[in-house]
N, C-alpha and C. Protein backbone atom coordinates (compact mmCIF):
# COMPACT_ATOMS: atom_id res chain seq x y z
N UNK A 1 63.64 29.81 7.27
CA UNK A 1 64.46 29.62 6.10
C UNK A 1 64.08 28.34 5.37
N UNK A 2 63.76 27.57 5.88
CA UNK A 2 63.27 26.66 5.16
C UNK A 2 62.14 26.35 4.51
N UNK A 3 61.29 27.34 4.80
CA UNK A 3 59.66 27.24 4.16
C UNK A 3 60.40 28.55 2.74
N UNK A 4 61.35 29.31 2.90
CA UNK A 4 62.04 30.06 1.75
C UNK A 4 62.83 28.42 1.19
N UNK A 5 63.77 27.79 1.21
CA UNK A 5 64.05 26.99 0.28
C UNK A 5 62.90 25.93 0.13
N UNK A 6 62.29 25.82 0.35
CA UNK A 6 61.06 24.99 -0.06
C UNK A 6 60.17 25.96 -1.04
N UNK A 7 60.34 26.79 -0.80
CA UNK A 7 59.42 27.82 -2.34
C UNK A 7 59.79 27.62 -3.15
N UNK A 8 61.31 27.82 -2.78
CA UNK A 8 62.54 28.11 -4.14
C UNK A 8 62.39 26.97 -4.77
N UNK A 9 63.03 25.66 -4.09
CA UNK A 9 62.82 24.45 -4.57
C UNK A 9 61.81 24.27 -6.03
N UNK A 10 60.29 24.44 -5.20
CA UNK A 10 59.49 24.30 -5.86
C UNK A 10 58.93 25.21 -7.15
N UNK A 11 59.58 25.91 -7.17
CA UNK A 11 59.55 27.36 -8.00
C UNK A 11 60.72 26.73 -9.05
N UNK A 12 62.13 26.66 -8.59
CA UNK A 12 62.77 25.99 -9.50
C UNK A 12 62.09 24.89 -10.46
N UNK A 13 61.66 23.98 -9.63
CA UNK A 13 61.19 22.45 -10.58
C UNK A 13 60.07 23.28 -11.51
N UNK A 14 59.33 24.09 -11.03
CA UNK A 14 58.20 24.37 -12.17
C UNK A 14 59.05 24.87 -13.13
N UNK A 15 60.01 25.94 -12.98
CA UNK A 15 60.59 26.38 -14.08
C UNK A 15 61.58 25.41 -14.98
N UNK A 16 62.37 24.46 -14.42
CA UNK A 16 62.40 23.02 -15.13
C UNK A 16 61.36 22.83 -15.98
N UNK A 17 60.21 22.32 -15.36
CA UNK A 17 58.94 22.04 -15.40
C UNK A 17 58.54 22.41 -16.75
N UNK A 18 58.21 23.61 -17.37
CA UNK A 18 57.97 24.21 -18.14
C UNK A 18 58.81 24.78 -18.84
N UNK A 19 60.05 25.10 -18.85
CA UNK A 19 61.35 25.16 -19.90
C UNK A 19 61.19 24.41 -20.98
N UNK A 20 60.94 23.50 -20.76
CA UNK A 20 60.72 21.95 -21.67
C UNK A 20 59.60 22.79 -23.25
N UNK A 21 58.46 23.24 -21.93
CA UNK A 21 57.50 23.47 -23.13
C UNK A 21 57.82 24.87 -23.87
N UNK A 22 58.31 25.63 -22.94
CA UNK A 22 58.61 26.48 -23.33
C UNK A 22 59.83 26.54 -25.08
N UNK A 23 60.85 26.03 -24.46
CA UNK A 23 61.98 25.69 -25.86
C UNK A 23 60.98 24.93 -26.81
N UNK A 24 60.05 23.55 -26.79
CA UNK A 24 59.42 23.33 -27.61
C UNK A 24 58.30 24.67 -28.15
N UNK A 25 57.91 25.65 -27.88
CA UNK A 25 56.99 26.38 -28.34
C UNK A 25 57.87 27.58 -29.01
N UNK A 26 59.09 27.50 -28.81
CA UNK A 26 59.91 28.45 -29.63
C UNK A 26 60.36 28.12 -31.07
N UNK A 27 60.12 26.77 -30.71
CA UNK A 27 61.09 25.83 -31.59
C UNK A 27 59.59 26.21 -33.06
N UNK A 28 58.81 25.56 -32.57
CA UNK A 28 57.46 25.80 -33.61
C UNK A 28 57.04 26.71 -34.00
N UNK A 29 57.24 28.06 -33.34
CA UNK A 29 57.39 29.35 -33.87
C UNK A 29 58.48 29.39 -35.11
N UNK A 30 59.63 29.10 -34.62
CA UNK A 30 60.63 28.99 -35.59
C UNK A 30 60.58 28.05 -36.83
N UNK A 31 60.03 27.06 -36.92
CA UNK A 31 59.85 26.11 -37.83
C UNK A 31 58.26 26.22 -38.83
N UNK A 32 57.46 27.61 -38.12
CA UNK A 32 56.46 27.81 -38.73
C UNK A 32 56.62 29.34 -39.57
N UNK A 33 57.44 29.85 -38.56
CA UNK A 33 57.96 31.28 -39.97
C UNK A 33 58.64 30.96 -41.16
N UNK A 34 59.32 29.75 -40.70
CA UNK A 34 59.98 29.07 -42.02
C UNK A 34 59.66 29.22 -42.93
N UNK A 35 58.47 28.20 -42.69
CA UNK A 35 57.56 27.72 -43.74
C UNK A 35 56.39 28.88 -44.62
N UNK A 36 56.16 29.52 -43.26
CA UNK A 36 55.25 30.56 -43.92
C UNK A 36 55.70 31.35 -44.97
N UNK A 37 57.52 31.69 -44.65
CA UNK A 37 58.13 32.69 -45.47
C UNK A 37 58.19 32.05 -46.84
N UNK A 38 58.73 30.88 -46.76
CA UNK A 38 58.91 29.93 -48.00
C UNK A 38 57.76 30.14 -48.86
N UNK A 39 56.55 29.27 -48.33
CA UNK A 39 55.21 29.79 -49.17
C UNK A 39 55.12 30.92 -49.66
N UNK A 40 55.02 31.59 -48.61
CA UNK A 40 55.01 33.78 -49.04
C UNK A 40 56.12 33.90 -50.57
N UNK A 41 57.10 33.52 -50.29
CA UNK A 41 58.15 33.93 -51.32
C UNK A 41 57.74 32.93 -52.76
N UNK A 42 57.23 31.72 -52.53
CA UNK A 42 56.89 30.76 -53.94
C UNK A 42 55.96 31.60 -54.22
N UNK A 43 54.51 31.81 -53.50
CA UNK A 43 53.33 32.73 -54.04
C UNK A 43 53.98 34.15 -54.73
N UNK A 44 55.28 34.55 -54.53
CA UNK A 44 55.39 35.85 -55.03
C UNK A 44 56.04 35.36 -56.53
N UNK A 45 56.92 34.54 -56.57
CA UNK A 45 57.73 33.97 -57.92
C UNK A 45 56.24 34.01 -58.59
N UNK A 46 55.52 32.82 -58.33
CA UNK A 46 54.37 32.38 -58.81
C UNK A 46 53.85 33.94 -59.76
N UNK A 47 52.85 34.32 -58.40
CA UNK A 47 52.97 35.54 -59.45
C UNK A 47 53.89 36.45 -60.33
N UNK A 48 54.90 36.86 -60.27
CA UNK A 48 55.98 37.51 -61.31
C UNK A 48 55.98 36.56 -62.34
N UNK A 49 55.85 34.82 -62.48
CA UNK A 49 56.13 34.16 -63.14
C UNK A 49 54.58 34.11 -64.57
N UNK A 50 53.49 34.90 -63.66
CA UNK A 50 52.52 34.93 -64.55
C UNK A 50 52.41 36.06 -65.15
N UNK A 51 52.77 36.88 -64.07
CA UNK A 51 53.52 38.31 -65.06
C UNK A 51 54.18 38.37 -66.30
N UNK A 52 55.44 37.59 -66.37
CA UNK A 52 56.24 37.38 -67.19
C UNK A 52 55.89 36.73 -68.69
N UNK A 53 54.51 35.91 -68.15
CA UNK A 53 54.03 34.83 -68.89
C UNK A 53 52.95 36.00 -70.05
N UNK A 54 52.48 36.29 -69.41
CA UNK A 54 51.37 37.21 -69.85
C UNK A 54 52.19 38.24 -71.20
N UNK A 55 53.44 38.83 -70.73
CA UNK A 55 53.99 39.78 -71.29
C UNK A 55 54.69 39.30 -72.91
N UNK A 56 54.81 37.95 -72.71
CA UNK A 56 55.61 37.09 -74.11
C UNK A 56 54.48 37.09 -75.30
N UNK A 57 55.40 37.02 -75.80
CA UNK A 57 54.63 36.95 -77.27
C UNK A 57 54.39 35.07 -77.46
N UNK A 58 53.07 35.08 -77.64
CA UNK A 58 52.39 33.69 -78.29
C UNK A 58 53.73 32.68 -79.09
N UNK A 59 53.33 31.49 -78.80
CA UNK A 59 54.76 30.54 -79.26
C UNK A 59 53.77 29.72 -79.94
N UNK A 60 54.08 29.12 -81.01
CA UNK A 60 53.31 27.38 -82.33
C UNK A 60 53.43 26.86 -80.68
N UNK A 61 52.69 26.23 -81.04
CA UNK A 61 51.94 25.02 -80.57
C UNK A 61 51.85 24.77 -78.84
N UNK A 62 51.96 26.43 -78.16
CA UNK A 62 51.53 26.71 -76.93
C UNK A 62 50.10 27.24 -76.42
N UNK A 63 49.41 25.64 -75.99
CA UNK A 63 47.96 26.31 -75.40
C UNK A 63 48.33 27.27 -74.50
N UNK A 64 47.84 28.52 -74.83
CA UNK A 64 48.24 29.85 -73.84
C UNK A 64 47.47 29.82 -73.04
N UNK A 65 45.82 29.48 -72.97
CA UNK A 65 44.77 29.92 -72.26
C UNK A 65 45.29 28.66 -70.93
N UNK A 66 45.47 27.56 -71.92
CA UNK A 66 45.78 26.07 -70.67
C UNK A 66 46.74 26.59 -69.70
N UNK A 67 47.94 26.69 -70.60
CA UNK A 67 49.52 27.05 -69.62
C UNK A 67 49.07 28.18 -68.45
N UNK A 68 48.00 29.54 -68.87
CA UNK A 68 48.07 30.43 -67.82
C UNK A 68 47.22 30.29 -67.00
N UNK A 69 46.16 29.06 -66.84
CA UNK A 69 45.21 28.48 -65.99
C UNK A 69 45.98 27.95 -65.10
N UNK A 70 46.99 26.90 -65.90
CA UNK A 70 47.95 26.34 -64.89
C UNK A 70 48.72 27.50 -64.09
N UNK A 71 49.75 28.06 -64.74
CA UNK A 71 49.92 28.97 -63.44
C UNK A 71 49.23 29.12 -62.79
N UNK A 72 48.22 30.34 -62.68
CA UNK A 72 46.60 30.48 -61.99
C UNK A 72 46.84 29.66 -60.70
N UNK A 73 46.46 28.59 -61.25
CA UNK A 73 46.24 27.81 -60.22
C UNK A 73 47.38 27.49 -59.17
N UNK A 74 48.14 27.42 -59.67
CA UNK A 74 49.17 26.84 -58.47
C UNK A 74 49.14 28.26 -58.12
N UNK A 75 49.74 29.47 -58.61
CA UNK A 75 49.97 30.53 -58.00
C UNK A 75 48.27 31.08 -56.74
N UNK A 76 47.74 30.76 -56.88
CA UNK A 76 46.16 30.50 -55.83
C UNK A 76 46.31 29.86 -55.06
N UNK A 77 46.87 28.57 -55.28
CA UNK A 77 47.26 27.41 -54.20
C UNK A 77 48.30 27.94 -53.32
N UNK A 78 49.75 27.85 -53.58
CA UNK A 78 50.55 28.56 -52.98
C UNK A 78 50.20 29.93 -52.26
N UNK A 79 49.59 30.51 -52.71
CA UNK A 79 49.20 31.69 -52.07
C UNK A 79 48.26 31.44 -50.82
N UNK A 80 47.39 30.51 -51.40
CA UNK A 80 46.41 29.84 -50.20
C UNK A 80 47.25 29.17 -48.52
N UNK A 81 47.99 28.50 -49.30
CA UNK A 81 48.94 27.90 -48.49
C UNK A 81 50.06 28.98 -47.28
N UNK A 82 50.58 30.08 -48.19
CA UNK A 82 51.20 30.75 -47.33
C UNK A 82 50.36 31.90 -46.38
N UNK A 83 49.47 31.79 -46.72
CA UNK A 83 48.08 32.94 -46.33
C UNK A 83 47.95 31.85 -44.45
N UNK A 84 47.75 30.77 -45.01
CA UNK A 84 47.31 29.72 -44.05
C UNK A 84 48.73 29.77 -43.08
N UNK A 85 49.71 29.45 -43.44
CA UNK A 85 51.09 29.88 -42.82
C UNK A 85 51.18 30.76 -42.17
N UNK A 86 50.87 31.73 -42.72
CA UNK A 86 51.07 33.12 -42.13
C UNK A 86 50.16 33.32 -41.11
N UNK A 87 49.04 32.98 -40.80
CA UNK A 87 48.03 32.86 -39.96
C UNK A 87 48.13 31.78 -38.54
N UNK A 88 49.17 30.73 -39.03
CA UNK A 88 49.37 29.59 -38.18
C UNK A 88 50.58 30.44 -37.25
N UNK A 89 51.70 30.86 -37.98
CA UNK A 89 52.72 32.03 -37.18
C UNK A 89 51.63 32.87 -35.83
N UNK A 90 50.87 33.41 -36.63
CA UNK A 90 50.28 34.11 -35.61
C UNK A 90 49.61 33.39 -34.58
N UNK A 91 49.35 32.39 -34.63
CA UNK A 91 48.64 31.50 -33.61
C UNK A 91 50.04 31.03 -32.70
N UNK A 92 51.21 30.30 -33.45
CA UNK A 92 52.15 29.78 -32.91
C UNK A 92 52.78 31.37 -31.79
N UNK A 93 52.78 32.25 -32.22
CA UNK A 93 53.26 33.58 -31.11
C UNK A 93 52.55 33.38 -30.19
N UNK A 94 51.18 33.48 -29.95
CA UNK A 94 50.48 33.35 -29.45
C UNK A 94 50.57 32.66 -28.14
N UNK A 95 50.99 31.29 -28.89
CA UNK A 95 51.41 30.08 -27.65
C UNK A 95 52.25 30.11 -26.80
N UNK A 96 53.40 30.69 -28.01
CA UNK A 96 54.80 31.16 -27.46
C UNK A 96 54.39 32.36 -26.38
N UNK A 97 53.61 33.11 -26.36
CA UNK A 97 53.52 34.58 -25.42
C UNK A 97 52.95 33.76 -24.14
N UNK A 98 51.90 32.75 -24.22
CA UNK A 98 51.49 32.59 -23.80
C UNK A 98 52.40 31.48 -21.95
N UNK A 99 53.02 30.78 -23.49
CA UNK A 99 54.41 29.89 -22.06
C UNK A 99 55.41 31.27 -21.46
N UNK A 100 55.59 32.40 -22.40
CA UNK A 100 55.98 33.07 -21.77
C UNK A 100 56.00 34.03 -20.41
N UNK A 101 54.23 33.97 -20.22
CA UNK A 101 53.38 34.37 -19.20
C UNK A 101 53.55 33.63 -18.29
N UNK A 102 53.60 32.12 -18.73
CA UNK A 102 53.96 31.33 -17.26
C UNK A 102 55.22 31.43 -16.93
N UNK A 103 56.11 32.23 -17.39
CA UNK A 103 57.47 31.96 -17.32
C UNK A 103 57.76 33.71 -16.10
N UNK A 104 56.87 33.96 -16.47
CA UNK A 104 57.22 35.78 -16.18
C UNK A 104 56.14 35.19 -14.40
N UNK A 105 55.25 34.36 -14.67
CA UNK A 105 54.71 34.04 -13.36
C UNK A 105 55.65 33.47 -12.51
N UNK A 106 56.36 33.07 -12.91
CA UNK A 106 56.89 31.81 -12.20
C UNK A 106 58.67 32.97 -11.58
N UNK A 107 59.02 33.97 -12.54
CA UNK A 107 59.90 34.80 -12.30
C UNK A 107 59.41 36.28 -11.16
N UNK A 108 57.98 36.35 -10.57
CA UNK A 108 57.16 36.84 -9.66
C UNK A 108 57.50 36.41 -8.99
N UNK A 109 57.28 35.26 -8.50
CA UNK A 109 57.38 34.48 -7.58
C UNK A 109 58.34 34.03 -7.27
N UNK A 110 59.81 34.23 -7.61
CA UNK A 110 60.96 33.83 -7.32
C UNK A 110 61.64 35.40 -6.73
N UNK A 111 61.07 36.31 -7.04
CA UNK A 111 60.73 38.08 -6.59
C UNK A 111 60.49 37.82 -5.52
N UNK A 112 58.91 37.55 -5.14
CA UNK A 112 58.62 37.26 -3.91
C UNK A 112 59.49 36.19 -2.95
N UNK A 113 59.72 35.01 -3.32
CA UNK A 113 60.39 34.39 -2.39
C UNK A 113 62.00 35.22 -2.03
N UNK A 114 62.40 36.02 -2.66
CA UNK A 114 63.89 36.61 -2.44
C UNK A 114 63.53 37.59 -1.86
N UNK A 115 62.60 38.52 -1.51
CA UNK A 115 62.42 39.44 -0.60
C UNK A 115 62.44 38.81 0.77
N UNK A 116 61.11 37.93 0.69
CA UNK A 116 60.95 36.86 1.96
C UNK A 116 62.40 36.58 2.49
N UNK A 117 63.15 36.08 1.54
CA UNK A 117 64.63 35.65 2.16
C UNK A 117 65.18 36.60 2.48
N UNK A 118 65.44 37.73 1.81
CA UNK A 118 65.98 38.75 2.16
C UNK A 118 65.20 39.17 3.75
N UNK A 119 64.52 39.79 4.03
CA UNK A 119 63.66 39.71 5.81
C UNK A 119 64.08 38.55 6.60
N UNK A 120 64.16 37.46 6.18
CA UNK A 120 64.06 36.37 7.28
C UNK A 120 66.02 36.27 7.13
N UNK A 121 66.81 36.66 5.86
CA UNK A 121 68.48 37.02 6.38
C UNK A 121 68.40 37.67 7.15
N UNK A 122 68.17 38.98 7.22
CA UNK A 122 68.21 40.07 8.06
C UNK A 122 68.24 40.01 9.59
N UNK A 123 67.26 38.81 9.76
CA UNK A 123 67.44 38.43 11.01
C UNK A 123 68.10 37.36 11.94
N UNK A 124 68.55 36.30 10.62
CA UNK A 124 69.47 35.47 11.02
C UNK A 124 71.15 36.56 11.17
N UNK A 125 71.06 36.64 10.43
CA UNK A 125 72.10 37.98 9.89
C UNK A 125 73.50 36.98 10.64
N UNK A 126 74.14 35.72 10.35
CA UNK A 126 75.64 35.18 10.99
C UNK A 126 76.05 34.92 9.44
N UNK A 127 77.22 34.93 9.94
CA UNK A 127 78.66 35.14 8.64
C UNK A 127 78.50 33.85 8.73
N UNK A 128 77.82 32.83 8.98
CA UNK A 128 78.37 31.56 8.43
C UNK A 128 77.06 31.10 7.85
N UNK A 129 75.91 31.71 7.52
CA UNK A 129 74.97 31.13 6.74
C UNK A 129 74.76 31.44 4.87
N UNK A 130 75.71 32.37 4.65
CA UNK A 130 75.62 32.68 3.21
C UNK A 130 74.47 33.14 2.80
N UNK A 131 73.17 33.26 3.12
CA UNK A 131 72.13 33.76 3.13
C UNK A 131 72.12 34.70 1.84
N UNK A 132 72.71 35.51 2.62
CA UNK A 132 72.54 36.99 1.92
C UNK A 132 73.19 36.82 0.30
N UNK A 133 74.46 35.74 0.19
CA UNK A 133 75.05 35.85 -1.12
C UNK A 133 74.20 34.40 -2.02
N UNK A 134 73.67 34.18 -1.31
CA UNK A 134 72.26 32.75 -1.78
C UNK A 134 71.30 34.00 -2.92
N UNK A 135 70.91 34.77 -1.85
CA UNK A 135 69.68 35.91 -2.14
C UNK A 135 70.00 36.70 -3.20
N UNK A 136 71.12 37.31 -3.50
CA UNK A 136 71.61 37.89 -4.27
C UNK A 136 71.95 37.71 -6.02
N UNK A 137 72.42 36.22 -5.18
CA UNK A 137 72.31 35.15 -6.92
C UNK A 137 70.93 34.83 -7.27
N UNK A 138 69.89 34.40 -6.09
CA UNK A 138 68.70 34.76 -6.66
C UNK A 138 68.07 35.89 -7.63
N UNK A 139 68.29 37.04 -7.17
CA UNK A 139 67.76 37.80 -7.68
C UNK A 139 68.53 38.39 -9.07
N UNK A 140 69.94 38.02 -8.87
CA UNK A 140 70.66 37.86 -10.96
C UNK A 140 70.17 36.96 -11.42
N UNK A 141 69.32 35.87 -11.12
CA UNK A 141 68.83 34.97 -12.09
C UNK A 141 67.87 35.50 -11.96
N UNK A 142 66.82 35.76 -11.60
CA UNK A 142 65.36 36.93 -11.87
C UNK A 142 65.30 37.55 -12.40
N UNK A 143 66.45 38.28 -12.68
CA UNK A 143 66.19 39.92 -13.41
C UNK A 143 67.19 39.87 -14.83
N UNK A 144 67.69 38.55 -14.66
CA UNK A 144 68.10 37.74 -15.97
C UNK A 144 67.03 37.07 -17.27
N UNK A 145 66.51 36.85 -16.46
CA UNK A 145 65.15 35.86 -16.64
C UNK A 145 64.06 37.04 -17.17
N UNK A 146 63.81 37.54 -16.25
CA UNK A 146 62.78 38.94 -16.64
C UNK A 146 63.14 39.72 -17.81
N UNK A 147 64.48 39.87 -17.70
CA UNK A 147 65.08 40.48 -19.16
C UNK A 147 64.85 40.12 -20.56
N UNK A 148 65.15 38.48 -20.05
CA UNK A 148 65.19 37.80 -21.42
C UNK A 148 63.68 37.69 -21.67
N UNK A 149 62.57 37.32 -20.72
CA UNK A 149 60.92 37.51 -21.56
C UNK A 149 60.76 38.58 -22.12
N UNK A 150 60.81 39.89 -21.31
CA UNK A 150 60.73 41.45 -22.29
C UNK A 150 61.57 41.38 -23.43
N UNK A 151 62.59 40.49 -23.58
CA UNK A 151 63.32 40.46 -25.13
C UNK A 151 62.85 39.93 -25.82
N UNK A 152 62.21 38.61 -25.20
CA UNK A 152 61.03 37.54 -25.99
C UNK A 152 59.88 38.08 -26.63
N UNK A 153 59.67 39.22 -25.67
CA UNK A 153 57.54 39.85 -25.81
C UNK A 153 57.96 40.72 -26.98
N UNK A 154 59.24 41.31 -26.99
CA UNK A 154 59.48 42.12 -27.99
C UNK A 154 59.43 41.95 -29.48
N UNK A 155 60.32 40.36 -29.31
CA UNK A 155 60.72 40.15 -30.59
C UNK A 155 58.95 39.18 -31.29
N UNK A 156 58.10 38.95 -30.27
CA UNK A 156 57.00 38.44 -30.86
C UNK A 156 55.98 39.45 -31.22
N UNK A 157 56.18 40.84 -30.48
CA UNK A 157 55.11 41.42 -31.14
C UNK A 157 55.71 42.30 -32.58
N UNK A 158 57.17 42.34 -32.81
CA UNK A 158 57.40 42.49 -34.02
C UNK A 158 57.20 41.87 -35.19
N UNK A 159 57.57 40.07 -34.73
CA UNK A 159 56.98 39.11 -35.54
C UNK A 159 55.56 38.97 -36.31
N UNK A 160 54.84 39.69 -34.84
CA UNK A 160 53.09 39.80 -35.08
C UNK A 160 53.04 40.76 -36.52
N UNK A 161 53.79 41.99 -36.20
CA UNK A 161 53.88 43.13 -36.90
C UNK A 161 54.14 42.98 -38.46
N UNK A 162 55.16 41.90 -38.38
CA UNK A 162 55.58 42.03 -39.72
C UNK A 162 54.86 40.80 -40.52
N UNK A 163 54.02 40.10 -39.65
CA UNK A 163 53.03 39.07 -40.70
C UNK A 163 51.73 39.64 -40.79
N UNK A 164 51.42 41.12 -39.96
CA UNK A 164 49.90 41.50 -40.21
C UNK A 164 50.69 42.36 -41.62
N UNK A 165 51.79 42.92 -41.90
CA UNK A 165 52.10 43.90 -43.18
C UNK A 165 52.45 42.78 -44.11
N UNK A 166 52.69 41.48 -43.90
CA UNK A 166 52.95 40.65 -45.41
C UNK A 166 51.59 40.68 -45.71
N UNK A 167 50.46 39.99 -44.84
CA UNK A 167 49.62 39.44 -44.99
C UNK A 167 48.68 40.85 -45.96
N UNK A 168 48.43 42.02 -45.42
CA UNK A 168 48.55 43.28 -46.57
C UNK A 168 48.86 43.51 -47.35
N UNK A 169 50.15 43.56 -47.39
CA UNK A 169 50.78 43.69 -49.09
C UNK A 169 50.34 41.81 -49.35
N UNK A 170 50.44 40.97 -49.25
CA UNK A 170 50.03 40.31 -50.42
C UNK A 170 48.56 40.55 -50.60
N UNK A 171 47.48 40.59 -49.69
CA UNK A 171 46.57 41.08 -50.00
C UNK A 171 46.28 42.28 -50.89
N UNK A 172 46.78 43.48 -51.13
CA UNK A 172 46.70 44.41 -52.00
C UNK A 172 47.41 43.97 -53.50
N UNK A 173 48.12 43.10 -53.48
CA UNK A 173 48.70 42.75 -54.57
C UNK A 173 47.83 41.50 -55.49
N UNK A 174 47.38 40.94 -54.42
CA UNK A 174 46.06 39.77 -55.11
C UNK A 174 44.76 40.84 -56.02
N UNK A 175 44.59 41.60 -55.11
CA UNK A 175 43.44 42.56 -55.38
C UNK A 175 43.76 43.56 -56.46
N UNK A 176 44.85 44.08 -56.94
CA UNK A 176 45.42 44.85 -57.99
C UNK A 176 45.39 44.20 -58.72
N UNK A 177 46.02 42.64 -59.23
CA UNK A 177 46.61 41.34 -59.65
C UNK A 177 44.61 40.92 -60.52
N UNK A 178 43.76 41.17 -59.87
CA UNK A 178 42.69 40.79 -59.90
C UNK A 178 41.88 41.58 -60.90
């Protein structure tokens, strides 16, 4: 029993251990869709705004060719910018899947050590070691844990999903636009 709480132990601290990085790599996921969306949505004004521009009738003493360069340009820039965003998201999942892997390792191995315990209860098997209700709470925090990564893997490969279809439609819309 004690080479089982010495796993655990150590199985715990890693998952300490890496929680840390883990919440930080969620956090940057989150603070990079932000941004990406923000960009995505200025690049779309941008364009409608040259749309709009295009459609007016000529005004005294408006360089038209200047003013729609200027748009142009920022609407290129911004677009550049959220293109780059949108690409950094996909890297930031990435990272995020990636702490998640250590997280789903580290929830294996807390599998394995609760079976182990579970065999080596079995044979202590006395009403005064709690063993068995030790083992049990083990394994609701495992399959707690396991739950919540498959909720995690889920919600990142949708994330993936829905920045490979922005990154399309704005691409088809540059290229029509063109």
């Amino acid at each position: 029993m004690n080479v089982i709480s010495e796993n655990y132990t150590a199985i715990s601290s890693n998952i300490k251990a890496d929680m840390g990085g883990f919440i930080e790599s969620c956090g940057k996921v989150e603070q990079t869709v932000k941004e990406g969306l923000l960009l995505t949505c200025i690049s779309r004004m941008q364009r409608e705004t040259i749309d709009l521009f295009r459609r007016e009738d000529e005004h005294d003493g408006v360089n038209r060719e200047l003013e729609m360069r200027s748009l142009e340009d920022q609407q290129h820039s911004y677009t550049h910018m959220a293109s780059e965003g949108l690409h950094s998201i996909t890297e930031q999942v990435k990272q995020f899947e990636h702490a998640c892997t250590q997280m789903g390792n580290l929830t294996t191995n807390l599998e394995i050590t609760r079976v182990i315990g579970r065999i080596e209860g079995s044979i202590i098997d006395s009403p005064t070691t709690n063993v068995n209700e030790l083992i049990e709470q083990l394994g609701t925090f495992q399959e707690a844990v396991t739950k919540g990564l498959r909720d995690i893997h889920h919600t990142n490969q949708e994330i993936r999903s829905d920045i490979e279809q922005i990154l399309m439609a704005d691409s088809n819309l540059q290229h029509n636009a063109a």
